[in-house]
N, C-alpha and C. Protein backbone atom coordinates (compact mmCIF):
# COMPACT_ATOMS: atom_id res chain seq x y z
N UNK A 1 0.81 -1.16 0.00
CA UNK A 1 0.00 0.00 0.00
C UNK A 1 0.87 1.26 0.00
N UNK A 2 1.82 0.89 0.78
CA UNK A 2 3.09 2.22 0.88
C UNK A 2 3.44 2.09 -0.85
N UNK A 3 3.34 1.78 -1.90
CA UNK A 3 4.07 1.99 -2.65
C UNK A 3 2.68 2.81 -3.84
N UNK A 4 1.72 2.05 -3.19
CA UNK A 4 0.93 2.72 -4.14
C UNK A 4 0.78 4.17 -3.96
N UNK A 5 0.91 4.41 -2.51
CA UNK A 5 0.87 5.61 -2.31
C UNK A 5 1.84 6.53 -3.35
N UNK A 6 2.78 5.75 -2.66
CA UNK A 6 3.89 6.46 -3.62
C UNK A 6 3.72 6.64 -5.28
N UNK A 7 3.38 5.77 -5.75
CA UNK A 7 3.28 6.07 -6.75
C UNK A 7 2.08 6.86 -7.04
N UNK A 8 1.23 6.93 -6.41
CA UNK A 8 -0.26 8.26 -6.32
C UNK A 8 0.63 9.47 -6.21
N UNK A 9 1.38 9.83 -5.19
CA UNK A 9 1.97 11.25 -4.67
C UNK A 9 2.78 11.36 -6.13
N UNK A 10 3.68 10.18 -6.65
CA UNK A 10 4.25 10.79 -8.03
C UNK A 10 3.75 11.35 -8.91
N UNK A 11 2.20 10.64 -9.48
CA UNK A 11 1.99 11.26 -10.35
C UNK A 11 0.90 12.55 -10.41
N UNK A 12 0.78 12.77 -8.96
CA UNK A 12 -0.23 13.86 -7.87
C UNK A 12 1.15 15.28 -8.45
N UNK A 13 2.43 15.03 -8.11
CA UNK A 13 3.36 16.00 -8.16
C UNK A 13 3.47 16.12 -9.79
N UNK A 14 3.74 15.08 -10.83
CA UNK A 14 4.15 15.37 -11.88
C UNK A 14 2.71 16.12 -12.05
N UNK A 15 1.12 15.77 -12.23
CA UNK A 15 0.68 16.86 -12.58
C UNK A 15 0.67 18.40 -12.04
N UNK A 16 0.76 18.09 -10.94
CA UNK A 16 0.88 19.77 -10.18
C UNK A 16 2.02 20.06 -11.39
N UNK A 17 3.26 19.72 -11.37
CA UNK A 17 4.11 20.38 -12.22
C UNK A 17 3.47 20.82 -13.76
N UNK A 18 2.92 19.83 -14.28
CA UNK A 18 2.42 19.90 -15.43
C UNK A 18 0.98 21.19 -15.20
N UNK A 19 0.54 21.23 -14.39
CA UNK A 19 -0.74 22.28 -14.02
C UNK A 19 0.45 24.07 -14.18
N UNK A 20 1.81 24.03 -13.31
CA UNK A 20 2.01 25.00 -12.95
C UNK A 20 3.17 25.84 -14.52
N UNK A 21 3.05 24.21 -15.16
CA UNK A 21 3.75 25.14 -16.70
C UNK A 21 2.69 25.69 -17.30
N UNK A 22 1.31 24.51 -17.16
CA UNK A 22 0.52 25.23 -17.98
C UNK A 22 -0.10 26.55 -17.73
N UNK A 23 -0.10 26.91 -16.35
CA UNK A 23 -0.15 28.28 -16.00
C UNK A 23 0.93 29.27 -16.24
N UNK A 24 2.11 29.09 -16.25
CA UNK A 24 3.11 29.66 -16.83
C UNK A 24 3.09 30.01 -18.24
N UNK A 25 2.70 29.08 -18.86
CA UNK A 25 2.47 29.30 -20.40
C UNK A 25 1.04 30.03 -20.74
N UNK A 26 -0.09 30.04 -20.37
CA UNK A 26 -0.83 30.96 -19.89
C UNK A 26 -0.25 32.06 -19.94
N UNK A 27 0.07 32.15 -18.72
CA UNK A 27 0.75 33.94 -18.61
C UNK A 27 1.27 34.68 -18.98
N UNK A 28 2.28 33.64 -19.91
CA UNK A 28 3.03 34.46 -20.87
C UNK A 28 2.28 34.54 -22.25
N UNK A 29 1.48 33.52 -22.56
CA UNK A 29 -0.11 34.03 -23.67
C UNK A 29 -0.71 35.82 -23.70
N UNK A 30 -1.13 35.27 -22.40
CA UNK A 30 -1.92 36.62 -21.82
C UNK A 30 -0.91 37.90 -22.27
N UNK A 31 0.33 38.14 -21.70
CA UNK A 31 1.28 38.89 -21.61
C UNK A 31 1.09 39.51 -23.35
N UNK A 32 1.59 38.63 -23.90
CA UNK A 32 2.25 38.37 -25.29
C UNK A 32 0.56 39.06 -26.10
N UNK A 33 -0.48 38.33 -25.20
CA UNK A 33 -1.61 39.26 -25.74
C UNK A 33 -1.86 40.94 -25.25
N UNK A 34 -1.54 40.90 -24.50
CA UNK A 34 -2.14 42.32 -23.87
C UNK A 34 -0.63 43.20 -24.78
N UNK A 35 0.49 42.84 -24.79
CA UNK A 35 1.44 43.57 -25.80
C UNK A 35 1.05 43.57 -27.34
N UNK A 36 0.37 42.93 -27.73
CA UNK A 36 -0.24 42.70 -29.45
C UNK A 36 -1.57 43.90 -29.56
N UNK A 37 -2.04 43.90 -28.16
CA UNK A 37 -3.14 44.50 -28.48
C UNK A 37 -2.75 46.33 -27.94
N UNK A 38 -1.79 46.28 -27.26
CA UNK A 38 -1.06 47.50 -27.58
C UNK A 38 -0.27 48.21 -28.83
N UNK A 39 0.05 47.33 -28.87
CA UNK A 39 0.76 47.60 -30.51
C UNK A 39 -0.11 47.75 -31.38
N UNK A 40 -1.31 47.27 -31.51
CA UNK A 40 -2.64 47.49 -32.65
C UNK A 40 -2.99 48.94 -32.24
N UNK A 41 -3.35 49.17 -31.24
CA UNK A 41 -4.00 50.48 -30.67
C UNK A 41 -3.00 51.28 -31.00
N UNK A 42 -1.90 51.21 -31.17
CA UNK A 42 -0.77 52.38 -31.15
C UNK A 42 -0.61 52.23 -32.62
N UNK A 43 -0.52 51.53 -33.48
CA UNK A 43 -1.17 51.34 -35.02
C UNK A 43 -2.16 51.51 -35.50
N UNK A 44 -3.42 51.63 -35.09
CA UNK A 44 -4.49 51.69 -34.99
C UNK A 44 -4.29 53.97 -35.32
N UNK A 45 -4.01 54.06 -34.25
CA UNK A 45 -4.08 55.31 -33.87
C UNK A 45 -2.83 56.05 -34.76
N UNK A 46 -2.00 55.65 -34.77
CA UNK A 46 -1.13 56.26 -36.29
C UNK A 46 -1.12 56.10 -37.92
N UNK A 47 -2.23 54.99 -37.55
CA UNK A 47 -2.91 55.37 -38.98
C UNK A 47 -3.72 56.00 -39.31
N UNK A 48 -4.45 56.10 -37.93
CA UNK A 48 -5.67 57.20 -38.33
C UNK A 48 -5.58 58.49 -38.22
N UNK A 49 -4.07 58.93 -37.98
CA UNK A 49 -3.10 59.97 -38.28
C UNK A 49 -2.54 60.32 -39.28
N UNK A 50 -2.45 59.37 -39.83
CA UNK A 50 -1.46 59.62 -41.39
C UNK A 50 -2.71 58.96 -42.48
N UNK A 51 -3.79 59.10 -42.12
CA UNK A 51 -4.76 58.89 -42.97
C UNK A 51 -5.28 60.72 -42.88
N UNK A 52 -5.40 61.36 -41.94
CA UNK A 52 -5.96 62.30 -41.96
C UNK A 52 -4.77 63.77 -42.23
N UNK A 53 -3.24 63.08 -42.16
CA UNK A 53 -2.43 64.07 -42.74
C UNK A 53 -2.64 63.87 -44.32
N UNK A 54 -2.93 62.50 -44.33
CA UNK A 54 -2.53 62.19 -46.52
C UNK A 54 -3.86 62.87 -46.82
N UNK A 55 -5.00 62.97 -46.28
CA UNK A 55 -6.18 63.64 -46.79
C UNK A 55 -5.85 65.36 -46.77
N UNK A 56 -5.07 65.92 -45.66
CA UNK A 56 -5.04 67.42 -45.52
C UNK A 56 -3.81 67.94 -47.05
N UNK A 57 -3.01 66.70 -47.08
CA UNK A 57 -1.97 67.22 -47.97
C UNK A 57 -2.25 66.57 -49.55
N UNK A 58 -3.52 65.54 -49.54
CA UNK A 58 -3.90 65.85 -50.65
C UNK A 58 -5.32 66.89 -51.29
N UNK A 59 -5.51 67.68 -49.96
CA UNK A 59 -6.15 68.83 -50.87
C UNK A 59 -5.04 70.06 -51.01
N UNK A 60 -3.73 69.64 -50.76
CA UNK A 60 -2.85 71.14 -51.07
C UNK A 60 -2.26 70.68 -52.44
N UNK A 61 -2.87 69.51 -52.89
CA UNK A 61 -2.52 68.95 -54.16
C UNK A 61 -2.89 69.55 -54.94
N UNK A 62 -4.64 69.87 -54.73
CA UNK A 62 -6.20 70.23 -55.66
C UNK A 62 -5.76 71.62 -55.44
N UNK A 63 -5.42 71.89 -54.33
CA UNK A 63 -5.06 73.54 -54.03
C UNK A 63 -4.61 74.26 -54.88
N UNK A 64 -3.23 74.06 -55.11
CA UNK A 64 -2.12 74.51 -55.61
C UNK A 64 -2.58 74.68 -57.15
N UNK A 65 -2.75 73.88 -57.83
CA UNK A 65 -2.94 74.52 -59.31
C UNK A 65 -4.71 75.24 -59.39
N UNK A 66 -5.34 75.63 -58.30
CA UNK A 66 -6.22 76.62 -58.22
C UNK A 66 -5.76 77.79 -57.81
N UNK A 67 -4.69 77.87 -57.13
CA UNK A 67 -3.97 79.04 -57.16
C UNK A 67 -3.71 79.86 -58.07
N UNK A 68 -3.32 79.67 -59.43
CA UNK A 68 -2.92 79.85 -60.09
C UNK A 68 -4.50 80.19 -61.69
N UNK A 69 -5.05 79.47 -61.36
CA UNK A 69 -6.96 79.87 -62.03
C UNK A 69 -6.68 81.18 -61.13
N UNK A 70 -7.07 81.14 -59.63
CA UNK A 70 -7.40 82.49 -58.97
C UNK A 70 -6.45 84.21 -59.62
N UNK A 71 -4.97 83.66 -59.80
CA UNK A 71 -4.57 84.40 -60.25
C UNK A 71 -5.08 85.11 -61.72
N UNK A 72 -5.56 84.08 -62.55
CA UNK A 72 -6.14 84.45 -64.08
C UNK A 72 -7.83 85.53 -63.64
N UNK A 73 -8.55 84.60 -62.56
CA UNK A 73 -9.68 85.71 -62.41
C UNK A 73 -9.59 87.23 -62.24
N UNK A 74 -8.15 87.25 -61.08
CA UNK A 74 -8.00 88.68 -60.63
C UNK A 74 -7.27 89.02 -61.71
N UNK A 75 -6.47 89.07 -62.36
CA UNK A 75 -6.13 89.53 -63.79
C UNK A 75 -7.63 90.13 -64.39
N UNK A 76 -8.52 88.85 -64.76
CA UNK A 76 -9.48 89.20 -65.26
C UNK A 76 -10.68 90.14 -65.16
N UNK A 77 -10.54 90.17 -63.51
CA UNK A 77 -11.02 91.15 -63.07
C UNK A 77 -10.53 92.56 -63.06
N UNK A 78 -9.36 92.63 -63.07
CA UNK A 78 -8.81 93.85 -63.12
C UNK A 78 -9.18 94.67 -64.50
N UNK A 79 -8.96 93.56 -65.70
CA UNK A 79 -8.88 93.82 -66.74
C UNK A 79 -10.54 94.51 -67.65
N UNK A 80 -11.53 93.31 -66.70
CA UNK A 80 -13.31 93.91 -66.99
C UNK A 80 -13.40 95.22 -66.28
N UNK A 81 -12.79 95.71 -65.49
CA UNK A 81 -12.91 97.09 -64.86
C UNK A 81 -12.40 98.02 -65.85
N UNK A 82 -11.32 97.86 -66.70
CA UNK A 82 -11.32 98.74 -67.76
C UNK A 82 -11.54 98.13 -69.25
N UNK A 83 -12.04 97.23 -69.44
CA UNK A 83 -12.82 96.93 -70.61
C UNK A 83 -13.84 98.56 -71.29
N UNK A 84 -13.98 98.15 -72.39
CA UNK A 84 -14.35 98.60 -73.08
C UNK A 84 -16.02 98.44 -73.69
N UNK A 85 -16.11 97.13 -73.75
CA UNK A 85 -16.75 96.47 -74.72
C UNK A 85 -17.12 95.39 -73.51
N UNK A 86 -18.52 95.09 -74.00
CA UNK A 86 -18.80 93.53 -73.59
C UNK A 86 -18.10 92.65 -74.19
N UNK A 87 -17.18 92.50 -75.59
CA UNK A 87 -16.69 91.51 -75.93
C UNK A 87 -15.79 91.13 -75.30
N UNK A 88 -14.84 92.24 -74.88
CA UNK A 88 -13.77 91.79 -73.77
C UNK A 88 -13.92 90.88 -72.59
N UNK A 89 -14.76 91.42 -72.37
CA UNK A 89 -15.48 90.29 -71.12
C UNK A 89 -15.39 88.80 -71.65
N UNK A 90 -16.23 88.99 -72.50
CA UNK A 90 -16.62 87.72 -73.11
C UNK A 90 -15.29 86.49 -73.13
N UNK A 91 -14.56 87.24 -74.14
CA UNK A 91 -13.42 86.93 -74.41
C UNK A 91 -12.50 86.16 -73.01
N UNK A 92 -12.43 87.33 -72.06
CA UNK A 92 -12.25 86.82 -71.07
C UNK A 92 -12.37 85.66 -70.25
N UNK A 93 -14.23 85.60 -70.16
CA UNK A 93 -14.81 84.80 -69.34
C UNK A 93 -14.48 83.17 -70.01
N UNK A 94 -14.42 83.44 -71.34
CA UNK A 94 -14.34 81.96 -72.33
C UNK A 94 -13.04 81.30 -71.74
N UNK A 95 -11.43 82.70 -71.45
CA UNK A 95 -10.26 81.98 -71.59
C UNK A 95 -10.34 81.51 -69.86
N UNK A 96 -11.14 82.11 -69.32
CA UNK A 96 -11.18 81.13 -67.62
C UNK A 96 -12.01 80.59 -67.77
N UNK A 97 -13.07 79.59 -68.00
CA UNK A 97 -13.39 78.63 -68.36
C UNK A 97 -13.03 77.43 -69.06
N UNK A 98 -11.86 78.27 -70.03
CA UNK A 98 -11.30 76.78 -70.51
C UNK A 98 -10.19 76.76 -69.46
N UNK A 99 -9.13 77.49 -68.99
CA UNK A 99 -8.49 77.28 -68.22
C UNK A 99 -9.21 76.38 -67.00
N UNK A 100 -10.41 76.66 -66.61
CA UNK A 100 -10.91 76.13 -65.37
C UNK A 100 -11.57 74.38 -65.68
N UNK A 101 -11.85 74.20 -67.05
CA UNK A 101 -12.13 73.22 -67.55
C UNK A 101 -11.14 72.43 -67.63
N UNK A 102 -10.08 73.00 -68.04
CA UNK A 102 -8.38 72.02 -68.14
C UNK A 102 -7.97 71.65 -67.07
N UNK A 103 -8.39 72.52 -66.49
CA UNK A 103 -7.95 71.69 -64.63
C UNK A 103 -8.55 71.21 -63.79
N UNK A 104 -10.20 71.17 -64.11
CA UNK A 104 -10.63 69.65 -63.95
C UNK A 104 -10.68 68.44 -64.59
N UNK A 105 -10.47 69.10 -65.85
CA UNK A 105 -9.98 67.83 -66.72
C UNK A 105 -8.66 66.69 -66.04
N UNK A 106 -7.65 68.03 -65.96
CA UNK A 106 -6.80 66.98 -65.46
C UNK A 106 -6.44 66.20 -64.38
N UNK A 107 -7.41 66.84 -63.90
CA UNK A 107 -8.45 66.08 -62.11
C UNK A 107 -8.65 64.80 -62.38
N UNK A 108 -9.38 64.77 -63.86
CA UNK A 108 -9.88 63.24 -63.81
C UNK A 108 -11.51 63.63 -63.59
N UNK A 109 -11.99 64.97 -64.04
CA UNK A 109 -13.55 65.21 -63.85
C UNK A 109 -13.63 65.63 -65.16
N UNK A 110 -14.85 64.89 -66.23
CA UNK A 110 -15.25 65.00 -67.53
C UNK A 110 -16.66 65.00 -67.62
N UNK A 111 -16.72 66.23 -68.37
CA UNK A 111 -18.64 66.11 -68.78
C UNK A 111 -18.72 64.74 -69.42
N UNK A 112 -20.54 64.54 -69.17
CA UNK A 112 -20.98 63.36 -70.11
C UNK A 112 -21.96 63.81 -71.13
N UNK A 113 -21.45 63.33 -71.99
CA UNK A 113 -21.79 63.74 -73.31
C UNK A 113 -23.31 63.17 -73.93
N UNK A 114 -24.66 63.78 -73.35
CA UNK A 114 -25.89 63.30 -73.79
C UNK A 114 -26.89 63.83 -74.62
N UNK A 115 -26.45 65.15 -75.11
CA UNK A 115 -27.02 65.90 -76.30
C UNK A 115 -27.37 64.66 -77.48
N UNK A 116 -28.01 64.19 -78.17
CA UNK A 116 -28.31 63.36 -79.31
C UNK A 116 -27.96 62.16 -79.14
N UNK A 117 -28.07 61.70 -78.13
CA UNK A 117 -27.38 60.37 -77.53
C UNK A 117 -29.15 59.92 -77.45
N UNK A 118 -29.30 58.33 -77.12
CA UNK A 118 -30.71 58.11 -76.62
C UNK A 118 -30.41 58.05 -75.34
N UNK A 119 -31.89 58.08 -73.97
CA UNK A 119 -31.61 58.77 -72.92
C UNK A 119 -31.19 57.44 -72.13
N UNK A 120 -29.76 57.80 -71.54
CA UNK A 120 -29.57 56.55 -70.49
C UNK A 120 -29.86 57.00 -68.95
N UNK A 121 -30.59 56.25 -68.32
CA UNK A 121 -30.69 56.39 -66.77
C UNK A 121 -29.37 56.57 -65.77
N UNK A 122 -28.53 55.35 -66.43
CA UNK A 122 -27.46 55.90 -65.84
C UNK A 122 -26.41 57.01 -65.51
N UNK A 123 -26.64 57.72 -66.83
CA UNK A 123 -25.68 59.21 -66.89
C UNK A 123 -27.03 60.20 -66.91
N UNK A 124 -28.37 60.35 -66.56
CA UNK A 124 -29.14 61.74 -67.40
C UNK A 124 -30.42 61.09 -67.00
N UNK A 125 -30.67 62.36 -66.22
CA UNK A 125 -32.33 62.10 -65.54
C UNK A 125 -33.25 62.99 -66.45
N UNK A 126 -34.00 62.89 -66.90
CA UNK A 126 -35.37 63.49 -67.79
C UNK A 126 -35.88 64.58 -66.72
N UNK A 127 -35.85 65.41 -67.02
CA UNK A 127 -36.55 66.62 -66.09
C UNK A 127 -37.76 67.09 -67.25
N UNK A 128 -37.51 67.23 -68.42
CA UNK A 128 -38.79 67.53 -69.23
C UNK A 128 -38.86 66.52 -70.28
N UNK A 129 -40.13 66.94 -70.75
CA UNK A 129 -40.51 66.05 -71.92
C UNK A 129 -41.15 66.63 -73.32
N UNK A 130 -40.22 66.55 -74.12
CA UNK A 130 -40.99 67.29 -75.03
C UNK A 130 -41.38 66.66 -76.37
N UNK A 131 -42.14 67.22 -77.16
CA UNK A 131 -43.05 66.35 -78.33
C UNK A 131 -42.04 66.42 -79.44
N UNK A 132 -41.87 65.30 -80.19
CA UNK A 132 -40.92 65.22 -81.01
C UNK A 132 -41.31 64.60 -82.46
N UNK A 133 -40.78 64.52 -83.41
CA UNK A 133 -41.05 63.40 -84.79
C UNK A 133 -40.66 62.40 -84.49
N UNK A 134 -40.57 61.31 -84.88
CA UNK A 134 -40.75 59.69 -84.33
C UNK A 134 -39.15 59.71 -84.36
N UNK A 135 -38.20 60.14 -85.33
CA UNK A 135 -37.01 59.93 -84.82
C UNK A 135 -36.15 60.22 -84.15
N UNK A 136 -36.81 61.33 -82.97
CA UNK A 136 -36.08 61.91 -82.02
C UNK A 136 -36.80 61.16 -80.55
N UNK A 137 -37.55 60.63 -80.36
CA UNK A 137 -38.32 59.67 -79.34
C UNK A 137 -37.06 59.10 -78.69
N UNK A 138 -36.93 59.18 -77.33
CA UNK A 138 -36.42 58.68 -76.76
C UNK A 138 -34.61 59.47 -76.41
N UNK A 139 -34.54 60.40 -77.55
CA UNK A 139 -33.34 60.71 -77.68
C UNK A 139 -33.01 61.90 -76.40
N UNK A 140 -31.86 62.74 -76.15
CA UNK A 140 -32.17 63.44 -75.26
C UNK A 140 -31.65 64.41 -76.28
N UNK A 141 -32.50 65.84 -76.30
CA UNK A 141 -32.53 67.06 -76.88
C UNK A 141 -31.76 68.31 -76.43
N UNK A 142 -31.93 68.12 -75.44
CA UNK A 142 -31.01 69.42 -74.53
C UNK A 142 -30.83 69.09 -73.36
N UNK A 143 -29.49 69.93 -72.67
CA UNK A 143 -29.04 69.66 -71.00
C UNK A 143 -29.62 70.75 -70.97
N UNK A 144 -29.93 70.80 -69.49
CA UNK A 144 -30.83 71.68 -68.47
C UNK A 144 -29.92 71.61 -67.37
N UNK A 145 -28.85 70.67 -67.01
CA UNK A 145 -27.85 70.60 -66.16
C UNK A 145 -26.82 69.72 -66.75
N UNK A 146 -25.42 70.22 -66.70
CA UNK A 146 -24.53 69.43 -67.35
C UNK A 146 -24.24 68.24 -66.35
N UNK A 147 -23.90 66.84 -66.62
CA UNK A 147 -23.63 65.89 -66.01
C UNK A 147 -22.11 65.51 -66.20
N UNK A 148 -21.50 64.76 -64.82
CA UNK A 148 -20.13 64.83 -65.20
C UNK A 148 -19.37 63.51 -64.06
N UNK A 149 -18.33 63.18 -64.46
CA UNK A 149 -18.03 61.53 -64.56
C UNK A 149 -16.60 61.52 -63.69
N UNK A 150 -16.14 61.67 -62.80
CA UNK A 150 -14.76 61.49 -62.37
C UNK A 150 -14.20 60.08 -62.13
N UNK A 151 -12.89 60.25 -62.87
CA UNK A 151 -11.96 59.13 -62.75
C UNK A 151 -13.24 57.66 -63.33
N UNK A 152 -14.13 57.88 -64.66
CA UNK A 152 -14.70 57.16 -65.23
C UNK A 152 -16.45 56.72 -64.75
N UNK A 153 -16.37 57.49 -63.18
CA UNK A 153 -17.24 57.15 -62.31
C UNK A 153 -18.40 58.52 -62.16
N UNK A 154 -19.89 58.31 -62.52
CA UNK A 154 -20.87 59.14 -62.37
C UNK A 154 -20.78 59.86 -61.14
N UNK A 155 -20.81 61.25 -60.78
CA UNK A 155 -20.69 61.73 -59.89
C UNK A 155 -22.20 62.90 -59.99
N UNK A 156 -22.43 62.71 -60.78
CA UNK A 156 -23.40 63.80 -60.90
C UNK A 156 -24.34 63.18 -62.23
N UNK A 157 -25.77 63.00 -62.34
CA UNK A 157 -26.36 62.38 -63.67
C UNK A 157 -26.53 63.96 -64.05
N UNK A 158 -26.74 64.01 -65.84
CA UNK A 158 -26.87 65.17 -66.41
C UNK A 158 -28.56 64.97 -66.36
N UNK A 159 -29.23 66.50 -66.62
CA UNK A 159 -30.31 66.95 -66.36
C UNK A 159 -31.04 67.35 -67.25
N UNK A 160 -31.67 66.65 -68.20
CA UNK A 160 -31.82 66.61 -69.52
C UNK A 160 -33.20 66.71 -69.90
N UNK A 161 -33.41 67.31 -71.17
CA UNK A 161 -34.70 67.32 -71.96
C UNK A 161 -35.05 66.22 -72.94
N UNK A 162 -35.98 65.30 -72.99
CA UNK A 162 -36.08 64.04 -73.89
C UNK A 162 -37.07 63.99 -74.67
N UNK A 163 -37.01 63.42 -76.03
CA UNK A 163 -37.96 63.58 -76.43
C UNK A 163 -39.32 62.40 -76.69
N UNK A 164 -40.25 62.96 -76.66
CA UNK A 164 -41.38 61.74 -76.35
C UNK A 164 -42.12 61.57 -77.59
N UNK A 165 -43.41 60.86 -78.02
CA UNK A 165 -44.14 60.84 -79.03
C UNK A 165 -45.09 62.30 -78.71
N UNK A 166 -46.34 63.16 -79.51
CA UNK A 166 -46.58 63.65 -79.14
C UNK A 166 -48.23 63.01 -78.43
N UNK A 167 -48.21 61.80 -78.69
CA UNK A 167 -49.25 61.18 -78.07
C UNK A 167 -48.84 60.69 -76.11
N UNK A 168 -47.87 60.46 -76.24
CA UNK A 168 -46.85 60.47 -74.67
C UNK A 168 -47.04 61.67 -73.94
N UNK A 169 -46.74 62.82 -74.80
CA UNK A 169 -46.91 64.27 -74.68
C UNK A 169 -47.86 64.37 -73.65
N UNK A 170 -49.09 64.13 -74.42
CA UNK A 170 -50.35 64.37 -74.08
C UNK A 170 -50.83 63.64 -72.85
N UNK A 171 -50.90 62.43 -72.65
CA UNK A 171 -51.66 61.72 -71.83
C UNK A 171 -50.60 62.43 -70.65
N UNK A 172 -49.10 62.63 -70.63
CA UNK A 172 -48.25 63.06 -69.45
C UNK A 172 -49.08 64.43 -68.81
N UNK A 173 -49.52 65.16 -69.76
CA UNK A 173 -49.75 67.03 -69.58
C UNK A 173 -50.90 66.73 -69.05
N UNK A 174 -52.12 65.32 -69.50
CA UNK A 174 -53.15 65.41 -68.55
C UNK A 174 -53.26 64.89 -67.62
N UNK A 175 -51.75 63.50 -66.89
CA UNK A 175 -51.92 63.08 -65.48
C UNK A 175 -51.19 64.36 -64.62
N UNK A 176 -50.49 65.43 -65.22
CA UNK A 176 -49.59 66.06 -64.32
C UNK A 176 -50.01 67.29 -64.56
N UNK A 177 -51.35 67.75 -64.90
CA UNK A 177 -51.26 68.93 -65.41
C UNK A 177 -50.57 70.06 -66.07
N UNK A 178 -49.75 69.42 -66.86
CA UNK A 178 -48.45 70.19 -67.65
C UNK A 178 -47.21 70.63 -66.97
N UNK A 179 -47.28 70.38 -65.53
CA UNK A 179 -46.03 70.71 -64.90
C UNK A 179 -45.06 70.37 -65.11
N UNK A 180 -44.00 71.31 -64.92
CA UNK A 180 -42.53 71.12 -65.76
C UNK A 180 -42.59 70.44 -67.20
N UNK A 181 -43.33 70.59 -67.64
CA UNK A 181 -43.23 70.28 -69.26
C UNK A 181 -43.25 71.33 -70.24
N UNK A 182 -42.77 71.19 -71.54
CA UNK A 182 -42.03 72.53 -72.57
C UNK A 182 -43.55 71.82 -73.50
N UNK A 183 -43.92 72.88 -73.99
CA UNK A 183 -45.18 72.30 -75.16
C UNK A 183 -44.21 72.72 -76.71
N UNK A 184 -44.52 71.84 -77.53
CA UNK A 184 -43.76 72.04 -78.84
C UNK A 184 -45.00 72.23 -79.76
């Protein structure tokens, strides 16, 4: 019986030992976790630093060559104060517009082109409707708001006039009482 004992207390001690690594190894888990999850938070938090510097220093990107438009207005302005002529103006207003067009162009922001196109939902919402000959049905006739596409992607649908049958015309002018509609 003395031996069984003994051999009970042996393997009573080898697990205690085996209990007190596995708590050891534990602890250094835990440890090894609570340092991982510091390091995330301190990553965590310097990215959401240098996410909000790369956003401040990429509008001194957009900035900077508007600097330089602003300079052409006050020119331009200086210059309509002693104009002569409305054409000067004109003249004017055309060469900052294309200037101001070239530099959203090279933004990566482009009108969409729906004048005589047929009307797509995706680029050009119908705001009016107007009566047409059978081969303009469906087509879009005029912008009423220009629509425009950055980096390939709709950012704005154009705002367009379309044309309908003049039997479409009609039944529309008597569920809506002619509102917002052009009569042809």
């Amino acid at each position: 019986m003395s031996e069984e004992l003994d051999e009970k207390l042996s393997e009573l001690a080898i697990l205690q030992q085996s209990v007190q690594e596995q708590k050891a190894k534990a602890a250094e888990y835990y440890d090894q976790l609570l340092r991982l999850k510091a390091e995330f938070d301190n990553y965590r938090k310097r990215a959401e630093k240098e996410k909000l510097e790369a956003r401040v220093w990429g509008k001194q990107d957009v900035i900077m060559p508007l600097l330089s438009l602003v300079d052409v207005f006050e020119q331009a302005l200086a210059q309509a104060e002693q104009a002569k002529d409305v054409k000067q103006i004109s003249v004017g207003l055309e060469f900052l517009h294309k200037n101001f067009a070239g530099f959203l162009k090279s933004e990566g922001l482009s009108p969409i082109e729906t004048v005589g196109k047929p009307l797509d939902p995706h680029t050009a919402e119908a705001v009016e409707q107007v009566a047409v000959d059978e081969k303009q049905v469906g087509q879009v006739l005029s912008e009423v708001q220009k629509g425009y596409s950055f980096q390939g992607r709709v950012i704005r649908p154009a705002r367009v006039r379309v044309g309908v049958t003049k039997a479409a015309k009609a039944t529309s002018e008597q569920g809506s009482g002619g509102v917002g509609e052009q009569n042809s």
